[in-house]
N, C-alpha and C. Protein backbone atom coordinates (compact mmCIF):
# COMPACT_ATOMS: atom_id res chain seq x y z
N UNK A 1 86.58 103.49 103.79
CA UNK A 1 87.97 103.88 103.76
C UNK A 1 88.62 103.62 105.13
N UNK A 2 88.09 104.14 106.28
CA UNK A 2 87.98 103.62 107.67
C UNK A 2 88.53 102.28 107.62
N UNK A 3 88.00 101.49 107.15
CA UNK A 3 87.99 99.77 107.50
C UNK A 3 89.49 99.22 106.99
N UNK A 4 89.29 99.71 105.49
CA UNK A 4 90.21 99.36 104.77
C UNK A 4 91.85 99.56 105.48
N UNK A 5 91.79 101.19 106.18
CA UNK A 5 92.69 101.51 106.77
C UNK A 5 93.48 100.67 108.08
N UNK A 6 92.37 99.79 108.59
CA UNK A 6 91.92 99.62 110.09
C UNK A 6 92.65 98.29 109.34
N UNK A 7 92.38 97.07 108.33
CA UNK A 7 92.92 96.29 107.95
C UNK A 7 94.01 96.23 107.37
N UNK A 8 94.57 97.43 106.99
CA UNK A 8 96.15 97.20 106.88
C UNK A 8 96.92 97.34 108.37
N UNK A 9 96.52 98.37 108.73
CA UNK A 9 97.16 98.54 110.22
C UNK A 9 97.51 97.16 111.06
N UNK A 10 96.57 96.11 110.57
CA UNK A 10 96.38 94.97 111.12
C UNK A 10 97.06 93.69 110.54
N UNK A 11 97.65 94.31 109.41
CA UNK A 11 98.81 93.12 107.89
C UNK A 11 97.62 92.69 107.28
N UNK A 12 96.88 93.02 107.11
CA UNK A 12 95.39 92.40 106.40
C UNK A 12 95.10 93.22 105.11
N UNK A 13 95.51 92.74 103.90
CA UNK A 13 95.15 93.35 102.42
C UNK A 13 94.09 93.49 102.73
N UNK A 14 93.56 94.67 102.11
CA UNK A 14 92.18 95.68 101.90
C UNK A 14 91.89 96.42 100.36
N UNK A 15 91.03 96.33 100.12
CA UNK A 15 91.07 96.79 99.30
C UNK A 15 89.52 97.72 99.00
N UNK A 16 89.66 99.19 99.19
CA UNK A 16 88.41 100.11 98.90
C UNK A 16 87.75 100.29 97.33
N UNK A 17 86.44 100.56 97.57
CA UNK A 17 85.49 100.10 96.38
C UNK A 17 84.95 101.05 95.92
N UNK A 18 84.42 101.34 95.04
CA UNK A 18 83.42 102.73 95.42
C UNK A 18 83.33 102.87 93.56
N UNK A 19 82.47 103.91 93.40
CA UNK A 19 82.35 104.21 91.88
C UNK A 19 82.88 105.46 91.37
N UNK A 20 83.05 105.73 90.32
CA UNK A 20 83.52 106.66 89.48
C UNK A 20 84.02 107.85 90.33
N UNK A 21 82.20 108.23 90.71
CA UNK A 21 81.95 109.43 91.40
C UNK A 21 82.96 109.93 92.86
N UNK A 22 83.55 108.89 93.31
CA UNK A 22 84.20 109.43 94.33
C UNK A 22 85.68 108.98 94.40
N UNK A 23 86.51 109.28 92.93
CA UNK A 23 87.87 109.13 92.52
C UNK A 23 88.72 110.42 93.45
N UNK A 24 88.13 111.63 93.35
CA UNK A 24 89.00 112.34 94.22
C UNK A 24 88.05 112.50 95.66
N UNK A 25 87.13 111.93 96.23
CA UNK A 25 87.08 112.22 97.62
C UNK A 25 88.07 111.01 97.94
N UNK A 26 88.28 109.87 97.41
CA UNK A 26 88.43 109.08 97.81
C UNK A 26 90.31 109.34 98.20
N UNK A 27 90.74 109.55 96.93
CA UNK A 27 92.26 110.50 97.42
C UNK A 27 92.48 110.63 98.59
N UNK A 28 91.52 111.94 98.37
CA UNK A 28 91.84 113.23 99.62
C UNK A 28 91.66 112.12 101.13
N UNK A 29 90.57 111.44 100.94
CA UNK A 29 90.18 110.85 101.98
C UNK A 29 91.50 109.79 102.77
N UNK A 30 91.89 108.95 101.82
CA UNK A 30 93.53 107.87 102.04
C UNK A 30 94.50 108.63 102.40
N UNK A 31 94.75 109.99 101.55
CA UNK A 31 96.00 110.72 102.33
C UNK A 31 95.75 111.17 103.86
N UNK A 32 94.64 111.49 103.84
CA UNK A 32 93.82 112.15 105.08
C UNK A 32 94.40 111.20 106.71
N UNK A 33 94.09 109.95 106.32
CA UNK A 33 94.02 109.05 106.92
C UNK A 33 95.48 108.35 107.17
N UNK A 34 96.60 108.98 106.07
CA UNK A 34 98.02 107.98 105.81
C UNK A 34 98.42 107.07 105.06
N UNK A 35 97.39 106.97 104.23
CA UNK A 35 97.71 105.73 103.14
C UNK A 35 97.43 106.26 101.82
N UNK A 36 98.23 107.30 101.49
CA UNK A 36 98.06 107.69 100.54
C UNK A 36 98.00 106.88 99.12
N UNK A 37 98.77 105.23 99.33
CA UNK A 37 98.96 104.47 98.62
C UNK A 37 97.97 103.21 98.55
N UNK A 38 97.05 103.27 99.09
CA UNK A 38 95.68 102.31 99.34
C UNK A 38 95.06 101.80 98.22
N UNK A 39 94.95 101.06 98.32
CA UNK A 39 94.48 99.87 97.17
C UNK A 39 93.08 100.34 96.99
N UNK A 40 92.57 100.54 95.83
CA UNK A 40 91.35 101.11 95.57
C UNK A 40 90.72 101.08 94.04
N UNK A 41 89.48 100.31 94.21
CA UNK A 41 88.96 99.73 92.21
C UNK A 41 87.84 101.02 92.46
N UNK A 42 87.89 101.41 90.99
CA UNK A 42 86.40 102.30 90.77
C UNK A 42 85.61 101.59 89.48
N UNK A 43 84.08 101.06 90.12
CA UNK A 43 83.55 100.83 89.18
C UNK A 43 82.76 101.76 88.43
N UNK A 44 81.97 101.41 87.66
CA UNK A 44 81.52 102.38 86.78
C UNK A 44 80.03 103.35 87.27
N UNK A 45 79.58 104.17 87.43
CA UNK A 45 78.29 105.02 88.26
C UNK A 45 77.40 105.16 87.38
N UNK A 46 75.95 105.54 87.86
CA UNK A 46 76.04 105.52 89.27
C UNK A 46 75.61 103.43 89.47
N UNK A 47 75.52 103.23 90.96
CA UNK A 47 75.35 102.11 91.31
C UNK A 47 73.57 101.99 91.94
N UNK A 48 72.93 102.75 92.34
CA UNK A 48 72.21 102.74 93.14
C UNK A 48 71.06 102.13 92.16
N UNK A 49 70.85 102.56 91.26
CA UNK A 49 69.38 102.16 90.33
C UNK A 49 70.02 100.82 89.74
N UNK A 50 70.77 100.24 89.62
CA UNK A 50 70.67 98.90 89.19
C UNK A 50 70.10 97.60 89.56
N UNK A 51 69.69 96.84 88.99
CA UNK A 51 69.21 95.60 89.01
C UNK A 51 70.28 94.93 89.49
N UNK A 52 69.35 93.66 90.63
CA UNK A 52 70.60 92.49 90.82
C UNK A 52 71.07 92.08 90.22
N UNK A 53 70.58 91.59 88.95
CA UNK A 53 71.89 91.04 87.82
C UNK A 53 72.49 92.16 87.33
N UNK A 54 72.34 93.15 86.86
CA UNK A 54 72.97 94.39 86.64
C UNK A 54 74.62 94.74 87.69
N UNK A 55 74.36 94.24 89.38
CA UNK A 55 75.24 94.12 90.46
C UNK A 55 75.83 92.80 90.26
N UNK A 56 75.55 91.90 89.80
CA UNK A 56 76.23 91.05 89.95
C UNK A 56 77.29 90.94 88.25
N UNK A 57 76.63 91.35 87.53
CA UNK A 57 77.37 91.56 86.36
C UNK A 57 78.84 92.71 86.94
N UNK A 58 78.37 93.48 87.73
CA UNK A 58 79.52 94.77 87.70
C UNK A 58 80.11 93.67 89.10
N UNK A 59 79.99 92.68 89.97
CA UNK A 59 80.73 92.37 90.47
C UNK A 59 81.72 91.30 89.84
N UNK A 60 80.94 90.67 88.71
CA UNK A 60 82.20 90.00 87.79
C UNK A 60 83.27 90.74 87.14
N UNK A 61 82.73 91.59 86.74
CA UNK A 61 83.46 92.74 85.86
C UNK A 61 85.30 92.98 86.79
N UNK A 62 84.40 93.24 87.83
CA UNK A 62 85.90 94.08 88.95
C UNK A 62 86.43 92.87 89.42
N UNK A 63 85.79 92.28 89.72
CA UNK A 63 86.40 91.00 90.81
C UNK A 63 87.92 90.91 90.32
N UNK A 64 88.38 90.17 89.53
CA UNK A 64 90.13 90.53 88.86
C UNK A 64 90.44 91.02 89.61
N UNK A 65 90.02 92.63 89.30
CA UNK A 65 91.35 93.38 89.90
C UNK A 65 90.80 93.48 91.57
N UNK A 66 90.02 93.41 91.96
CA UNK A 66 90.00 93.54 93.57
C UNK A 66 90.62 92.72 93.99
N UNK A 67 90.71 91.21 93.42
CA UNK A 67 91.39 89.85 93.94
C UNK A 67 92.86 90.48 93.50
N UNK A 68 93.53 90.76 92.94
CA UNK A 68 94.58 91.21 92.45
C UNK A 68 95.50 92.26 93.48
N UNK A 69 94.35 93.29 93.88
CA UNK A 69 94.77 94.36 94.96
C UNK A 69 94.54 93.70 96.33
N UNK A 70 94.31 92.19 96.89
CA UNK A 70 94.51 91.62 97.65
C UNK A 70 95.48 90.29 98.00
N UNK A 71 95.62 89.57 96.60
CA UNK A 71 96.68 89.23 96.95
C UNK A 71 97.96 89.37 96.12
N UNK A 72 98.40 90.68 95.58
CA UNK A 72 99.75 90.81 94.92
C UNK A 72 100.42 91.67 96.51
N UNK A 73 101.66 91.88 96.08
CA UNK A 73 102.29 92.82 96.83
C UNK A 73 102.70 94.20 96.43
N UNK A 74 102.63 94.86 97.20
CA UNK A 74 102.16 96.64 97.04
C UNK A 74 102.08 96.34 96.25
């Protein structure tokens, strides 16, 4: 969330990632920080026990909209 923040500050689309599980830290966390409006995909949880094709399947899945929350405007 840090980074993401650190790359707009900078005119640099960002866009934060994360799964299901952290829809409201992730909130609390962007307002926290000033960007209450931060570009942010949730994929589906948990992530940790999956297989590489399992990760690479859920990175086709999102890709769209992450490419989407980087280059549309707000």
């Amino acid at each position: 969330m840090h980074d993401i923040a650190d790359l707009e500050l900078r005119g640099l689309p960002g866009v934060f990632v994360a799964s299901a599980e952290f829809v409201s830290a992730a909130t609390a966390q962007s307002e926290a920080l000033g960007f209450p409006d931060m570009k942010r995909v949730f994929t589906s949880h948990p992530i940790q026990d999956r297989t590489d094709q399992e990760m690479r399947d859920l990175a086709d899945q999102f890709f769209p909209e992450i490419l989407a929350g980087i280059t549309s405007s707000q």
